[in-house]
Protein backbone atom coordinates (compact mmCIF):
# COMPACT_ATOMS: atom_id res chain seq x y z
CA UNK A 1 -6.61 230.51 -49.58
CA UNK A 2 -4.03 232.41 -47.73
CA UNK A 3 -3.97 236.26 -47.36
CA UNK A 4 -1.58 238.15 -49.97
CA UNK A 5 -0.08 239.98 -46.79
CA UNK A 6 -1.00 241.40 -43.21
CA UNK A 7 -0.66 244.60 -41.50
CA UNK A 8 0.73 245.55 -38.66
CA UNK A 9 -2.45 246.13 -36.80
CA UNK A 10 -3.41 242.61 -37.93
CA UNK A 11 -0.48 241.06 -36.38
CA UNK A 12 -1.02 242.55 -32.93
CA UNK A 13 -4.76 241.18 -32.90
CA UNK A 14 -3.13 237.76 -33.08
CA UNK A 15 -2.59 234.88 -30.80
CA UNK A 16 0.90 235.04 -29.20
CA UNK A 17 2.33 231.37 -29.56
CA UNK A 18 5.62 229.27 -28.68
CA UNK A 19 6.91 226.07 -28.89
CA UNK A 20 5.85 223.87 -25.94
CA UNK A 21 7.09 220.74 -26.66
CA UNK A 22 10.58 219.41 -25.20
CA UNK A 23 13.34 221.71 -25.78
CA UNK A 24 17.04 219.23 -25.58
CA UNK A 25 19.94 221.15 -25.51
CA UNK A 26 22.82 219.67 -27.37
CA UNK A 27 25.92 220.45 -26.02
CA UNK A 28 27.76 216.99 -25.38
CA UNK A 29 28.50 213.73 -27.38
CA UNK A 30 25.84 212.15 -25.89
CA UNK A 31 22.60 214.67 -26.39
CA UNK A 32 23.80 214.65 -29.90
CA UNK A 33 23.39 210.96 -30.58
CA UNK A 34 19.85 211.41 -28.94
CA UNK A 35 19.30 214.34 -31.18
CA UNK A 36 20.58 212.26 -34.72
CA UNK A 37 18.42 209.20 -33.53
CA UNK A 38 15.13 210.98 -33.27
CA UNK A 39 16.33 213.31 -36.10
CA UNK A 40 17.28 210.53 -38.77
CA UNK A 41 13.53 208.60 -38.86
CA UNK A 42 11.54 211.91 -39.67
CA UNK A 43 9.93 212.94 -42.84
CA UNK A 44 10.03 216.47 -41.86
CA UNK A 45 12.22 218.43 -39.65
CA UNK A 46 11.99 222.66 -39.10
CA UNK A 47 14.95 224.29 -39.22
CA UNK A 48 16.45 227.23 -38.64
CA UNK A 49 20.12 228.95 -37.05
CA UNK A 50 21.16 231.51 -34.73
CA UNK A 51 23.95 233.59 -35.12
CA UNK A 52 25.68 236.40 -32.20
CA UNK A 53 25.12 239.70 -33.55
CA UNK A 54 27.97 241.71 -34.76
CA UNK A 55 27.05 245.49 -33.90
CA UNK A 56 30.40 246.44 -35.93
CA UNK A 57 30.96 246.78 -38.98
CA UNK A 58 33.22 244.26 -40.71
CA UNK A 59 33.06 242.08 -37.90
CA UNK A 60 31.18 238.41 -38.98
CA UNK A 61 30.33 235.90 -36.25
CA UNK A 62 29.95 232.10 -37.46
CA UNK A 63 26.68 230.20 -36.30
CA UNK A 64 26.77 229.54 -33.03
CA UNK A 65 23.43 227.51 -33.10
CA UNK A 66 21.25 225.09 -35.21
CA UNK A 67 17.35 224.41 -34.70
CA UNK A 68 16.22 221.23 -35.89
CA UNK A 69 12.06 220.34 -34.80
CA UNK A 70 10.08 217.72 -35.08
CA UNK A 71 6.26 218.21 -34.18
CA UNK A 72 6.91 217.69 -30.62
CA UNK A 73 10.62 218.16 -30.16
CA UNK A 74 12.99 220.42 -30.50
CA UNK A 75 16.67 219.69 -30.60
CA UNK A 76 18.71 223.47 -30.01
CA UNK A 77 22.42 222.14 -31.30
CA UNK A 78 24.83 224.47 -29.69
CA UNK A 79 27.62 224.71 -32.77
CA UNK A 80 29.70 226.88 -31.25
CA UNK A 81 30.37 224.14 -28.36
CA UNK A 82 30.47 220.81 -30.31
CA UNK A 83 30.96 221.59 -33.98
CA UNK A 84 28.66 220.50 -36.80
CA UNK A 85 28.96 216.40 -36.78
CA UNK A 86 28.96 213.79 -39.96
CA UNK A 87 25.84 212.69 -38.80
CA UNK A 88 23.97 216.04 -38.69
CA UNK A 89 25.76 216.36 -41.86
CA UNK A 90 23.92 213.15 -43.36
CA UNK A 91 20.84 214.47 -42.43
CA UNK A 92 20.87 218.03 -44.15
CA UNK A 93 22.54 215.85 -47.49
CA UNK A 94 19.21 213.51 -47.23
CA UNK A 95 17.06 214.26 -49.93
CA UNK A 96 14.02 212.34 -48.02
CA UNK A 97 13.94 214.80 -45.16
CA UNK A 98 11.98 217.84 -46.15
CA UNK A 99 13.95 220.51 -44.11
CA UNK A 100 12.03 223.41 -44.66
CA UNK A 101 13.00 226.85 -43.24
CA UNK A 102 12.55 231.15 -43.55
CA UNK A 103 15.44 232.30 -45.55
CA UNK A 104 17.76 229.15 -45.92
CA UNK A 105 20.54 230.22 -48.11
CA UNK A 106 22.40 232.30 -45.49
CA UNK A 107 21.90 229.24 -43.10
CA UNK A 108 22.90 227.04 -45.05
CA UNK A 109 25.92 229.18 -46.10
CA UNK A 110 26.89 229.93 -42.54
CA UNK A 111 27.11 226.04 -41.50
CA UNK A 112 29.11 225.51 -44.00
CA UNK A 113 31.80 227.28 -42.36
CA UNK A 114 31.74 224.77 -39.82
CA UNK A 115 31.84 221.66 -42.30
CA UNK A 116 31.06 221.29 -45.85
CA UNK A 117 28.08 219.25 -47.06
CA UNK A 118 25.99 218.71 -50.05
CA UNK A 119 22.46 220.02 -48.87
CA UNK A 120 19.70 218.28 -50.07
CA UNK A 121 15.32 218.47 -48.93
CA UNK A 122 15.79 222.01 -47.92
CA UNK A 123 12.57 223.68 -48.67
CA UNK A 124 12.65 227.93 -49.30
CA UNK A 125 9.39 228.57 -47.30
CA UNK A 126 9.45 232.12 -48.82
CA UNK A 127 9.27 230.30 -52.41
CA UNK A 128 6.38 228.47 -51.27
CA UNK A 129 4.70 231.56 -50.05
CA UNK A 130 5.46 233.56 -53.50
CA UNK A 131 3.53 230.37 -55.32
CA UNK A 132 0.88 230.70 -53.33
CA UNK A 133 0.23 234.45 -53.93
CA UNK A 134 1.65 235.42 -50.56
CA UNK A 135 3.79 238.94 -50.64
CA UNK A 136 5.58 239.00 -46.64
CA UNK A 137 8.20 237.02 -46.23
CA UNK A 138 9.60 237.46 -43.11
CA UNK A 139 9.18 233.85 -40.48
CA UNK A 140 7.10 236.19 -37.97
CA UNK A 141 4.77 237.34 -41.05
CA UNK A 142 4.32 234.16 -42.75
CA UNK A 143 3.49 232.52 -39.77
CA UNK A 144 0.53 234.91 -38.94
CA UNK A 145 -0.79 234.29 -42.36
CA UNK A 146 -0.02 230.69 -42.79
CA UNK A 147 -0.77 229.69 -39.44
CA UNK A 148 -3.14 232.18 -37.57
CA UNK A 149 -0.94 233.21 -35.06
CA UNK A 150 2.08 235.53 -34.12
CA UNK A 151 5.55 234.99 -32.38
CA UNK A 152 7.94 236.93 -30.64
CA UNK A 153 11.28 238.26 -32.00
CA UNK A 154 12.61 239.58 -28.66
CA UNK A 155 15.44 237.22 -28.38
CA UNK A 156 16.70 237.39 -31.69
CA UNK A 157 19.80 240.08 -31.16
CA UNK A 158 20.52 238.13 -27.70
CA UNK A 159 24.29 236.72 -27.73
CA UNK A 160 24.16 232.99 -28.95
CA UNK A 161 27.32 231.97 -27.92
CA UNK A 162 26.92 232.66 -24.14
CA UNK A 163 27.85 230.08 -22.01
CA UNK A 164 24.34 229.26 -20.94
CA UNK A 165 21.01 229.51 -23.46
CA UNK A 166 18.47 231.29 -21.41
CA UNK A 167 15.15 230.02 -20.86
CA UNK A 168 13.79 232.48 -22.61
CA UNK A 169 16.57 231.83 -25.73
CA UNK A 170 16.10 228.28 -25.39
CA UNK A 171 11.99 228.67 -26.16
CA UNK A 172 12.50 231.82 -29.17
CA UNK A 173 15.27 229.50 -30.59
CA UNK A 174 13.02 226.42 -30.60
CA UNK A 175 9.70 228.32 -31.60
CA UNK A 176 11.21 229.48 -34.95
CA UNK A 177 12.42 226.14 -35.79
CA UNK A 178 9.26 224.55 -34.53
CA UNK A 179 7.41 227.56 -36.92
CA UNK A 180 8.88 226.52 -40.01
CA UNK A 181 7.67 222.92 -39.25
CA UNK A 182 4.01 224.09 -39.37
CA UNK A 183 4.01 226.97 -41.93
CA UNK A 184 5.06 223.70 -44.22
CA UNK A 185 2.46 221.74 -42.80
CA UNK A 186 0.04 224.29 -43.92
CA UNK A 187 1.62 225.27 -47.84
CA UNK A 188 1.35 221.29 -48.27
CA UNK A 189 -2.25 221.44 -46.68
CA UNK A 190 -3.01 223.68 -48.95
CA UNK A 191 -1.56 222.45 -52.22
CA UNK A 192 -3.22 218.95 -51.11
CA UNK A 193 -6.63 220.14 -50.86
């Protein structure tokens, strides 16, 4: 059974963890075809987006980049560089690809800008969580409950769209997609047993 929520206190007692599998930048024709092979054969793929804060108001940036995970890759598509392509496309309209994610409907939204597609297999982890008795919705919350440990938010108001992804971008972006991934690993765990 999971915990109905977690304090504060509770959070900072927890194991700091990241994503350390490969991290693939995809910035170029080729990386992307890399990406959309590996992509295309799994069952389950985390998933997030990254957007450059707008400190004004009125001011709206598009996404600038999409996380897609597997267990032990993580494939940081730069959208702001290369566009959202058919093939990526196919994969978010595939209804056998469980594409779970923390908040989904804004992502989903916000890609859409780039290209229109029919998403299908995206998975509301914060619907999950309310079945399951679980009150905290946020990705760093819901991973300390589902999952046992915390991650950092520290790069999350960094600018997305800068020429180069810092190290430290690359591993935040790829740890929340990665996240995702094993907070759905756990729900289905769960329901399973």
């Amino acid at each position: 059974m999971f915990k109905e929520s977690i304090t504060k206190e509770e959070l900072v007692d927890l194991p700091l963890k990241w994503f350390e599998g490969e991290i693939v930048v995809v910035d170029n024709e080729k990386t992307l075809r890399q990406a959309v092979e590996v992509l295309s054969r799994q069952s389950i793929i985390g998933f997030d987006t990254e957007t450059k804060p707008a400190f004004k108001k009125g001011v709206f940036n598009k996404v600038a980049l999409l996380q897609l995970s597997t267990k032990k890759q993580a494939f940081l598509i730069r959208v702001n560089k290369i566009g959202l392509s058919d093939e990526i496309c196919a994969i978010f309209s595939n209804p056998e690809i469980a594409k779970p994610g923390v908040a989904i409907r804004d992502d989903i939204k916000g890609l859409q800008h780039w290209k229109k597609f029919n998403p299908a297999g995206f998975v509301e982890l914060q619907d999950s969580a309310l079945k399951l008795g679980i009150q905290n919705f946020s990705l760093k919350k819901l991973t300390a409950i589902a999952c046992g440990f915390r991650i950092s938010k520290g790069q999350q108001l960094t600018n997305w769209e800068a020429d180069e992804l810092t190290k430290k971008q690359q591993i935040y972006a790829a740890t929340d997609a990665w996240t995702s991934l094993k907070i759905y690993n756990n729900f289905q765990n769960h329901n399973d047993a």
